[in-house]
C-alpha atoms as a PDB file:
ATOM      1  CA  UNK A   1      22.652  33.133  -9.267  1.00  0.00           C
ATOM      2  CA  UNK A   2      26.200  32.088  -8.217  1.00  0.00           C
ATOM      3  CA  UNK A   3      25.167  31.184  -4.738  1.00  0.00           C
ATOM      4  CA  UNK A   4      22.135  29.216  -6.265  1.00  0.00           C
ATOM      5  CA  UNK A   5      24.109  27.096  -8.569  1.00  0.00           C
ATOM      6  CA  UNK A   6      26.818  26.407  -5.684  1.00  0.00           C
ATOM      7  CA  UNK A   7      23.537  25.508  -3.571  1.00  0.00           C
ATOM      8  CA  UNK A   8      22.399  22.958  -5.717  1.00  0.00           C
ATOM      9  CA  UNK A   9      25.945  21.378  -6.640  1.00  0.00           C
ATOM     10  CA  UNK A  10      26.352  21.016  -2.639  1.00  0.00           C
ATOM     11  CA  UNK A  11      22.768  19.016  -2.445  1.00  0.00           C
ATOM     12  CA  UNK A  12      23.884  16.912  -5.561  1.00  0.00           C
ATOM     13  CA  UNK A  13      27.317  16.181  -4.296  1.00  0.00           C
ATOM     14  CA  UNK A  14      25.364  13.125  -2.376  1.00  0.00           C
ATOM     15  CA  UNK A  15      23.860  11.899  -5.677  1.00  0.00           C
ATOM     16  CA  UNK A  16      27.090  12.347  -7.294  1.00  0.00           C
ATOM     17  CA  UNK A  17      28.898  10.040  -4.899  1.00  0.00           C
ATOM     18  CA  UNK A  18      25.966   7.363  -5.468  1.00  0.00           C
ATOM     19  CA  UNK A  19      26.060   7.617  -9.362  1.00  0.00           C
ATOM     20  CA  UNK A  20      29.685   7.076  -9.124  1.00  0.00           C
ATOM     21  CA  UNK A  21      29.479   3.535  -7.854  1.00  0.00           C
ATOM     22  CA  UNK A  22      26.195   2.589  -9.435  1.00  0.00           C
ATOM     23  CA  UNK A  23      27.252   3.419 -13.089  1.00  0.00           C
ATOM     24  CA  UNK A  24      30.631   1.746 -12.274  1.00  0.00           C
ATOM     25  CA  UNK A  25      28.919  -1.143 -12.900  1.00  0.00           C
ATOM     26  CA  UNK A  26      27.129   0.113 -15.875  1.00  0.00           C
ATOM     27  CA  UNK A  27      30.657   0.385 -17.384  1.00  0.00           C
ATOM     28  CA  UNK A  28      31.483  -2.971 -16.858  1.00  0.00           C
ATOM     29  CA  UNK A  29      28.306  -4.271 -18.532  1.00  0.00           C
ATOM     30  CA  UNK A  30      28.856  -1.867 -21.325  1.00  0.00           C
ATOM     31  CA  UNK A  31      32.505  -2.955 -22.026  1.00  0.00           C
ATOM     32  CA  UNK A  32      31.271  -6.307 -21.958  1.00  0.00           C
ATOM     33  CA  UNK A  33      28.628  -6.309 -24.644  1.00  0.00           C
ATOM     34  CA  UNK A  34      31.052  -4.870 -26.680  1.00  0.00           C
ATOM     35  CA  UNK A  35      31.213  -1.347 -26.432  1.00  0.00           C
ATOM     36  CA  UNK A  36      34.262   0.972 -25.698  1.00  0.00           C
ATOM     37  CA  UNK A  37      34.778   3.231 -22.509  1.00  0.00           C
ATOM     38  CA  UNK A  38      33.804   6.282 -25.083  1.00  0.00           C
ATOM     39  CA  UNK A  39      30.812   4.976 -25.933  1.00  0.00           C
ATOM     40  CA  UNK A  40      29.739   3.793 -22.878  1.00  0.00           C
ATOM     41  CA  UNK A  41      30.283   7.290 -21.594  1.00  0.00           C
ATOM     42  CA  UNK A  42      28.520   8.901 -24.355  1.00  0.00           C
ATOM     43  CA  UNK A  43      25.344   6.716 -23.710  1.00  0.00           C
ATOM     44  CA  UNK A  44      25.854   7.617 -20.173  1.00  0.00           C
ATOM     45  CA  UNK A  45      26.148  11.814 -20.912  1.00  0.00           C
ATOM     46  CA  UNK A  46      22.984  11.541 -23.154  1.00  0.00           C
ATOM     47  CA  UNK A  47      20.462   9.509 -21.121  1.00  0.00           C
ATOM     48  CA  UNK A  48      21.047   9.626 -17.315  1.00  0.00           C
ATOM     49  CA  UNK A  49      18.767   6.696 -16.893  1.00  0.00           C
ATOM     50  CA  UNK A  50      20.309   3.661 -15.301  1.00  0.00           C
ATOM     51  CA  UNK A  51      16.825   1.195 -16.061  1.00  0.00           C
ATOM     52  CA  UNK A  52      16.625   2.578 -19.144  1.00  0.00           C
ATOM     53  CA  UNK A  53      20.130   2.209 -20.343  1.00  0.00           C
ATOM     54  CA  UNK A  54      20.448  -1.102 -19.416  1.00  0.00           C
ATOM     55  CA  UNK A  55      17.446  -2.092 -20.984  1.00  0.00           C
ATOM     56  CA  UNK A  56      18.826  -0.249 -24.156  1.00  0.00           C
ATOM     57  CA  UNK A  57      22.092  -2.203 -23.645  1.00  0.00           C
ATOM     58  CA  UNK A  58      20.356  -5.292 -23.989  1.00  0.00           C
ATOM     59  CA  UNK A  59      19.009  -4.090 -27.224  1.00  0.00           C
ATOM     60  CA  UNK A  60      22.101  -3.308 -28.491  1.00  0.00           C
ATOM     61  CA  UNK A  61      23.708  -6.851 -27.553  1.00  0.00           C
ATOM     62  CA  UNK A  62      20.329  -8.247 -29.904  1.00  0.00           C
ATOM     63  CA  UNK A  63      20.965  -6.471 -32.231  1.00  0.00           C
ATOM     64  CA  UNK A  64      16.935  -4.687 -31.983  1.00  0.00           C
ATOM     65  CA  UNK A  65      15.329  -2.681 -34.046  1.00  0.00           C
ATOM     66  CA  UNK A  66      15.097   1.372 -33.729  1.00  0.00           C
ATOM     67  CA  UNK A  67      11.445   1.088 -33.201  1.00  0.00           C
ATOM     68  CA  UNK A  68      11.958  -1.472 -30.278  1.00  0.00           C
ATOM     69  CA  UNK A  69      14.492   0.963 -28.776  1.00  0.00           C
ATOM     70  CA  UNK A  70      11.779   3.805 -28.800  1.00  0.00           C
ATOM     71  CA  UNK A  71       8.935   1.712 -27.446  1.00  0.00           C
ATOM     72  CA  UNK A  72      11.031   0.541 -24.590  1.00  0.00           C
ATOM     73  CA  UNK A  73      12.534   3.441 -23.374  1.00  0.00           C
ATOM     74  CA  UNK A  74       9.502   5.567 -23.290  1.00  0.00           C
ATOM     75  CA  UNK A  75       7.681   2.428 -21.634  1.00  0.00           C
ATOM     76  CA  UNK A  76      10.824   2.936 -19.006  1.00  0.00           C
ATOM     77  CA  UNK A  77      11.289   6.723 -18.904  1.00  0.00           C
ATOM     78  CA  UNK A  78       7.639   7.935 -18.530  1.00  0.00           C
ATOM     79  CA  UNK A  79       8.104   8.065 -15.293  1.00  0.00           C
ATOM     80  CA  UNK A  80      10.018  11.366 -15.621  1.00  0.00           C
ATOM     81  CA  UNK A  81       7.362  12.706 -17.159  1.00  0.00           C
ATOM     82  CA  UNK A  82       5.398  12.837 -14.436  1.00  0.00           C
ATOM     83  CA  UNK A  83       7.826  13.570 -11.863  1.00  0.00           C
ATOM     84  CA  UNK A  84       8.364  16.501 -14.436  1.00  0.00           C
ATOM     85  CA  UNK A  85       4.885  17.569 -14.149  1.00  0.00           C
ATOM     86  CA  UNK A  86       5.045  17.423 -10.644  1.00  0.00           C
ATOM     87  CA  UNK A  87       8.100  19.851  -9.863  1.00  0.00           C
ATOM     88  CA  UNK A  88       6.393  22.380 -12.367  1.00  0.00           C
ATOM     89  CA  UNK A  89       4.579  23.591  -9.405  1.00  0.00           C
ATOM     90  CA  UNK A  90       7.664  24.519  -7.756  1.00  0.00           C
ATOM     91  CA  UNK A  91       9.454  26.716 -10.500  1.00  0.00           C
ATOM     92  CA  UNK A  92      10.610  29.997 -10.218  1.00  0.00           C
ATOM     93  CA  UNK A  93       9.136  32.558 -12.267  1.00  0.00           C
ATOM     94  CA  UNK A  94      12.706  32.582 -14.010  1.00  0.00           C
ATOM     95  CA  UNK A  95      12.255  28.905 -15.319  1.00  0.00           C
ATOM     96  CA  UNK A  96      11.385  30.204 -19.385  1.00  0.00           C
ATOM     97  CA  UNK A  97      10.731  27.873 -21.442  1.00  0.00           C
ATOM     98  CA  UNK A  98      14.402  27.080 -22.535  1.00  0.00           C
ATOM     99  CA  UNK A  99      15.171  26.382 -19.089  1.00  0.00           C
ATOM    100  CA  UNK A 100      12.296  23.841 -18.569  1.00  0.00           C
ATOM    101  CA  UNK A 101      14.252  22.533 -21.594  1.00  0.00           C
ATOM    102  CA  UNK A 102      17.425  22.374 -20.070  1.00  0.00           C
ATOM    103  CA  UNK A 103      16.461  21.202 -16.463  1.00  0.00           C
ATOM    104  CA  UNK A 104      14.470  18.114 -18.534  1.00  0.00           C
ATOM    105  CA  UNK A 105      17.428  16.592 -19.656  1.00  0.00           C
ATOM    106  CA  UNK A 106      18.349  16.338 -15.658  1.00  0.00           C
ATOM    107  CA  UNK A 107      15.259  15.021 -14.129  1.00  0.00           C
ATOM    108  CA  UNK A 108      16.114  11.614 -12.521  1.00  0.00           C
ATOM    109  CA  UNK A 109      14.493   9.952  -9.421  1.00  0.00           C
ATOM    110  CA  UNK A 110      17.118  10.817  -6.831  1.00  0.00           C
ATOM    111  CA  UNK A 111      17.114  14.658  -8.136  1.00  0.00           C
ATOM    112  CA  UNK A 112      13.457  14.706  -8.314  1.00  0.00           C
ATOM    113  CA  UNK A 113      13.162  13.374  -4.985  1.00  0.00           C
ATOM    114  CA  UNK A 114      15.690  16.834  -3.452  1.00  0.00           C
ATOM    115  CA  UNK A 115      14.074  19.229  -5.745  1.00  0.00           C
ATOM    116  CA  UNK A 116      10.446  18.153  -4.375  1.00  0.00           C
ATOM    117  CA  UNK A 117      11.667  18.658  -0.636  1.00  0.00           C
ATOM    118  CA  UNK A 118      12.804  22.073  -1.088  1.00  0.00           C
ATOM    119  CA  UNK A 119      10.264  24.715   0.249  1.00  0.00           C
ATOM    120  CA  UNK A 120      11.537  27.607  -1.569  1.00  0.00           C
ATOM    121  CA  UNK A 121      10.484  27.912  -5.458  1.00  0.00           C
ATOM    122  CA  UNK A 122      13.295  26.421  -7.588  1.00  0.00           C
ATOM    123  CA  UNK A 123      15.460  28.495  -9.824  1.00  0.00           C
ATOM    124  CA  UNK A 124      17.585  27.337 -12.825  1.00  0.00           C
ATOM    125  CA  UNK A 125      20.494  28.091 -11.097  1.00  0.00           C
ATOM    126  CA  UNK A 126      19.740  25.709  -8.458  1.00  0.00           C
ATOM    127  CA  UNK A 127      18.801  22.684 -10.572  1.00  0.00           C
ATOM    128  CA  UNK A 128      21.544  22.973 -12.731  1.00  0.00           C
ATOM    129  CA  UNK A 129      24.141  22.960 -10.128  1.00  0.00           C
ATOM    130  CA  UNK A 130      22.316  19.750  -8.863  1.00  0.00           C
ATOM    131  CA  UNK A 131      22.185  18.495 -12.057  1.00  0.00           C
ATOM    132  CA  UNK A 132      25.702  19.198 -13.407  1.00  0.00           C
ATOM    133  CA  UNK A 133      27.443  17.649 -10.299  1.00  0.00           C
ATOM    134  CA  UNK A 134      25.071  14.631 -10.485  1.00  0.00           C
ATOM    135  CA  UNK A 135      25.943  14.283 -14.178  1.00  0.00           C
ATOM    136  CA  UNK A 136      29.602  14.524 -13.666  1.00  0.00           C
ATOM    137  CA  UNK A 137      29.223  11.545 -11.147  1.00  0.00           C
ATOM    138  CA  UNK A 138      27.571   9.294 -13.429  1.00  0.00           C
ATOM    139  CA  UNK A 139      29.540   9.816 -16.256  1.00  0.00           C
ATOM    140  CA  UNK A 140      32.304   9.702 -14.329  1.00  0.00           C
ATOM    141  CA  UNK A 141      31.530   6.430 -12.612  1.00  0.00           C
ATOM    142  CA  UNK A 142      30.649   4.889 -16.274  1.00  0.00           C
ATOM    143  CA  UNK A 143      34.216   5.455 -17.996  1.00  0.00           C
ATOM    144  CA  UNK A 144      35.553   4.388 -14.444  1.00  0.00           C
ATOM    145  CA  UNK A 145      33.768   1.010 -14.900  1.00  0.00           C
ATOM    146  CA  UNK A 146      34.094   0.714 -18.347  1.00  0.00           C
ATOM    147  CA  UNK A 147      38.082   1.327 -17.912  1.00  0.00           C
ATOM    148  CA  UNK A 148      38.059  -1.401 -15.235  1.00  0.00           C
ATOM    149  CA  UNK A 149      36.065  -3.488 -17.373  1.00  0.00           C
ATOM    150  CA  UNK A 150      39.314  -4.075 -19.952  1.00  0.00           C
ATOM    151  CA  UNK A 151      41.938  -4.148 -17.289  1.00  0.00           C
ATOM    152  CA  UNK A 152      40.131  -6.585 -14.549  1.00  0.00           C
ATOM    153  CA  UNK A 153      39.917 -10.265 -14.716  1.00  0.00           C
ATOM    154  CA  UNK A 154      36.591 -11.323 -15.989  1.00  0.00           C
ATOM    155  CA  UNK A 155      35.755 -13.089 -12.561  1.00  0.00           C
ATOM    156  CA  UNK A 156      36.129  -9.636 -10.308  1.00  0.00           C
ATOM    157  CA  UNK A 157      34.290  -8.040 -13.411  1.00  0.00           C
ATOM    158  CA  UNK A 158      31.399  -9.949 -13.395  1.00  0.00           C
ATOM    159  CA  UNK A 159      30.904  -9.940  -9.346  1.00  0.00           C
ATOM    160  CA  UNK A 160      31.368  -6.091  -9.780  1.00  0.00           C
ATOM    161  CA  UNK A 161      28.208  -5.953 -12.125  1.00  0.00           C
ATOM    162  CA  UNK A 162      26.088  -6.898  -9.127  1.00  0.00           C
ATOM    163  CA  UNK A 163      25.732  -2.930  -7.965  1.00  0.00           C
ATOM    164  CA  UNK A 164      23.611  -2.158 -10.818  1.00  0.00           C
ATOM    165  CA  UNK A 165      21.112  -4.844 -10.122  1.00  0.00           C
ATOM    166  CA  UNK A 166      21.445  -4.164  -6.493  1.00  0.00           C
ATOM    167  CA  UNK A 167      20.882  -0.246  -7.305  1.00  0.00           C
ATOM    168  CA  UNK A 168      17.355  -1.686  -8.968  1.00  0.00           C
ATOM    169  CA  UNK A 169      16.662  -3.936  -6.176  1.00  0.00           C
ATOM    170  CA  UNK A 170      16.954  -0.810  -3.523  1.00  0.00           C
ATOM    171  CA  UNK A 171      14.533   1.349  -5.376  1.00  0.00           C
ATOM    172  CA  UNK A 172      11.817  -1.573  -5.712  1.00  0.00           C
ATOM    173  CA  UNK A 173      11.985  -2.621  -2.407  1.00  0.00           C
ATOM    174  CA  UNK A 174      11.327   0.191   0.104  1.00  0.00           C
ATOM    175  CA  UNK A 175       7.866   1.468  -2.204  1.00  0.00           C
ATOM    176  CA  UNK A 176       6.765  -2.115  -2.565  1.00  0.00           C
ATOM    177  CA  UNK A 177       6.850  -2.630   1.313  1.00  0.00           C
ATOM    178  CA  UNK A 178       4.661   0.430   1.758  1.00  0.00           C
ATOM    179  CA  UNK A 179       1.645  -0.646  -1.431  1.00  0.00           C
ATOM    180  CA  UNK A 180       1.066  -3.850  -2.299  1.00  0.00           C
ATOM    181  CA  UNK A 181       0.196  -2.658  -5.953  1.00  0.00           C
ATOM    182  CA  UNK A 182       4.307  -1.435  -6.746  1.00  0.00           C
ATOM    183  CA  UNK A 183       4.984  -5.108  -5.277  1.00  0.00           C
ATOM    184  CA  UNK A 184       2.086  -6.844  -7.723  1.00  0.00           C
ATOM    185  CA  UNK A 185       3.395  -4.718 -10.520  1.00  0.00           C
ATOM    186  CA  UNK A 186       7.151  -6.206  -9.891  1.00  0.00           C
ATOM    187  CA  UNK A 187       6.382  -9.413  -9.253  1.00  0.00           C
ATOM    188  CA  UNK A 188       4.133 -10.093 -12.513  1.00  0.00           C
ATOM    189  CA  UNK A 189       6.254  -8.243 -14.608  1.00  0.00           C
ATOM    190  CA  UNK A 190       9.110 -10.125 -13.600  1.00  0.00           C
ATOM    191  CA  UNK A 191       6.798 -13.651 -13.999  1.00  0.00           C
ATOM    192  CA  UNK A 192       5.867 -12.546 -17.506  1.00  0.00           C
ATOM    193  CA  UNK A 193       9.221 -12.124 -18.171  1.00  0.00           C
ATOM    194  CA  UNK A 194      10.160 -15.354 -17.409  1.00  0.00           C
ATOM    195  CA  UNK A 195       7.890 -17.114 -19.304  1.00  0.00           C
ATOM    196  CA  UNK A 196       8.823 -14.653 -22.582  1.00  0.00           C
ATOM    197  CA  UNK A 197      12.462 -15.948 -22.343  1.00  0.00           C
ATOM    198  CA  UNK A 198      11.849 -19.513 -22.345  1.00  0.00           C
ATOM    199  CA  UNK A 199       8.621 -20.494 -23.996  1.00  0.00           C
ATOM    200  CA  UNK A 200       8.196 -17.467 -26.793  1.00  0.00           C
ATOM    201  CA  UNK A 201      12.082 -17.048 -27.372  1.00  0.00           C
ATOM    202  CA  UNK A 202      10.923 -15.442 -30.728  1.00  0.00           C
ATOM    203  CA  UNK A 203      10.263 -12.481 -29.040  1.00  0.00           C
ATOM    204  CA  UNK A 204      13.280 -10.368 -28.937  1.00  0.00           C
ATOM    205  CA  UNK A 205      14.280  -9.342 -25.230  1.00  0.00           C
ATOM    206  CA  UNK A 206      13.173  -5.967 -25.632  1.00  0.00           C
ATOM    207  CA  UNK A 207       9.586  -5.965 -26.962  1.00  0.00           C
ATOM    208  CA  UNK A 208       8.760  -8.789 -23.949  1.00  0.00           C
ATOM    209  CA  UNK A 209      10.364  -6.243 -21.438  1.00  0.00           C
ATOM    210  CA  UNK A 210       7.668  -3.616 -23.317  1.00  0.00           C
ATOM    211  CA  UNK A 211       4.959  -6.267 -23.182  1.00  0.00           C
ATOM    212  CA  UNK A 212       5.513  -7.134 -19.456  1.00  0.00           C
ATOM    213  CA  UNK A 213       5.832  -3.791 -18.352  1.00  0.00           C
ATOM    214  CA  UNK A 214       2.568  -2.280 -19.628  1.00  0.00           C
ATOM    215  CA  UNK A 215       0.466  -6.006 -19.039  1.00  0.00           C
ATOM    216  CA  UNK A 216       1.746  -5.999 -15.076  1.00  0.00           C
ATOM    217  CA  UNK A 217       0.640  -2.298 -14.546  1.00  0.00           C
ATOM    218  CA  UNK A 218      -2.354  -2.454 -16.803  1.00  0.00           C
ATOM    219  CA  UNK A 219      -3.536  -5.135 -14.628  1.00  0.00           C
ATOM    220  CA  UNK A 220      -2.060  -3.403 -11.560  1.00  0.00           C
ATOM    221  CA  UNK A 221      -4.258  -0.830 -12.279  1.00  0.00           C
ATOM    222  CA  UNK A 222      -7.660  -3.001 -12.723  1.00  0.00           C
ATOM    223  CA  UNK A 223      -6.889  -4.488  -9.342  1.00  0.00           C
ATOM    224  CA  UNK A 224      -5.571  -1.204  -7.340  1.00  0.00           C
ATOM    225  CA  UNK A 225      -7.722   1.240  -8.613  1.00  0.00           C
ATOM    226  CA  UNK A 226      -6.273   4.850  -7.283  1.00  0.00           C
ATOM    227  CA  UNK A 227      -9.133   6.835  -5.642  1.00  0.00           C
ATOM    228  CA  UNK A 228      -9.437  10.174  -6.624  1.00  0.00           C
ATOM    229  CA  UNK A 229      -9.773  13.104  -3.570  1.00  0.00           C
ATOM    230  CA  UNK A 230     -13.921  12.917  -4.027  1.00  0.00           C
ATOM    231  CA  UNK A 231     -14.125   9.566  -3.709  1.00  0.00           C
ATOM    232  CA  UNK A 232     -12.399   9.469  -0.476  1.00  0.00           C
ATOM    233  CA  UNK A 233     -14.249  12.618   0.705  1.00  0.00           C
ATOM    234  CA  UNK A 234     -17.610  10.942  -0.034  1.00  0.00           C
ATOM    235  CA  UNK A 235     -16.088   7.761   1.962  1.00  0.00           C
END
């Protein structure tokens, strides 16, 4: 179990480096919207979502509702869901139920994306030494940033939130090169967006990210149907 644990804390130690600068500049935006480094680092401990607690963030600054909150980040996180669904074929037979518990809490894209090229079944030990050290990173890199965030000048402050954005940026852009669909999706989402902010301002920031979110991959979805195995058999 040892050996398993120190496995998986050796393939996070990559993530862990990432997290570090990325949620730097989570900190900053935190500290900035008027939170303090503890808080900011709590957020950061109980999410481990960087889309997701930015969006919440903004919510915050708003001043939202609870119900807004909820809607948004499950429009956001239910992703993981699926990406939890998918490494459920590669569990050890040790993963009980409490451990699928446990491991949840951890499932982010860049883990998902090491657990799923492993060829060996995955053990508890393994994910939680990926997901501890990965943890530590972005918590890490949050009170960093949030630290920096009361001590810096507000100029090198604000050109130091540009790694979170650039973080997004990176994940969009490599998919939406490959399927047009990912690149619809972003595109009309961020459109929509746009014209929520500036000709229904009534609608608080968070319930137009919700809106454009599920309109853009609703109509994604009418466009760029996904073929099921049959289909392409039959084809």
């Amino acid at each position: 179990m040892k050996n398993s644990f120190l496995r998986g804390m050796s393939h996070g130690i990559p993530i862990c480096l990432g997290y570090i600068s990325v949620s730097f500049g989570f900190g900053i935006l935190a500290v900035k919207a008027g939170l303090s480094v503890f808080q900011a680092s709590v957020i950061s401990a109980s999410n481990l979502t960087s889309a997701g607690q930015k969006a919440g963030l903004d919510v915050i600054v708003a001043g939202g509702a609870i119900i807004e909150m909820i809607l948004l980040q499950l429009t956001i996180n239910i992703r993981y869901s699926l990406m939890a669904l998918s490494l459920s074929q590669k569990l050890d037979r040790r993963f009980t139920t409490p451990h699928r518990l446990l491991a949840s809490y951890g499932i982010t894209d860049e883990i998902f994306a090491v657990c799923s090229a492993q060829k060996e079944p995955l053990t508890p030990a393994y994910m939680y030494g990926m997901i501890f050290i990965s943890a530590v990173g972005w918590v890490t890199g949050t009170a960093l940033g949030a630290a920096a965030g009361e001590l810096l000048p507000a100029s090198v402050s604000t050109a130091m939130e540009i790694v979170l954005y650039g973080m997004f940026i990176a994940i969009v852009i490599p998919p939406a090169k490959k399927q047009h669909s990912i690149l619809f999706v972003a595109v009309i989402a961020a459109a929509l967006s746009v014209i929520f902010r500036y000709t229904v301002p009534q609608i608080s920031e968070g319930f137009a990210m919700i809106i454009s979110a599920v309109a853009a991959s609703a109509l994604a979805a009418l466009i760029f149907p996904v073929r099921d195995e049959e289909e392409e058999a039959e084809q």
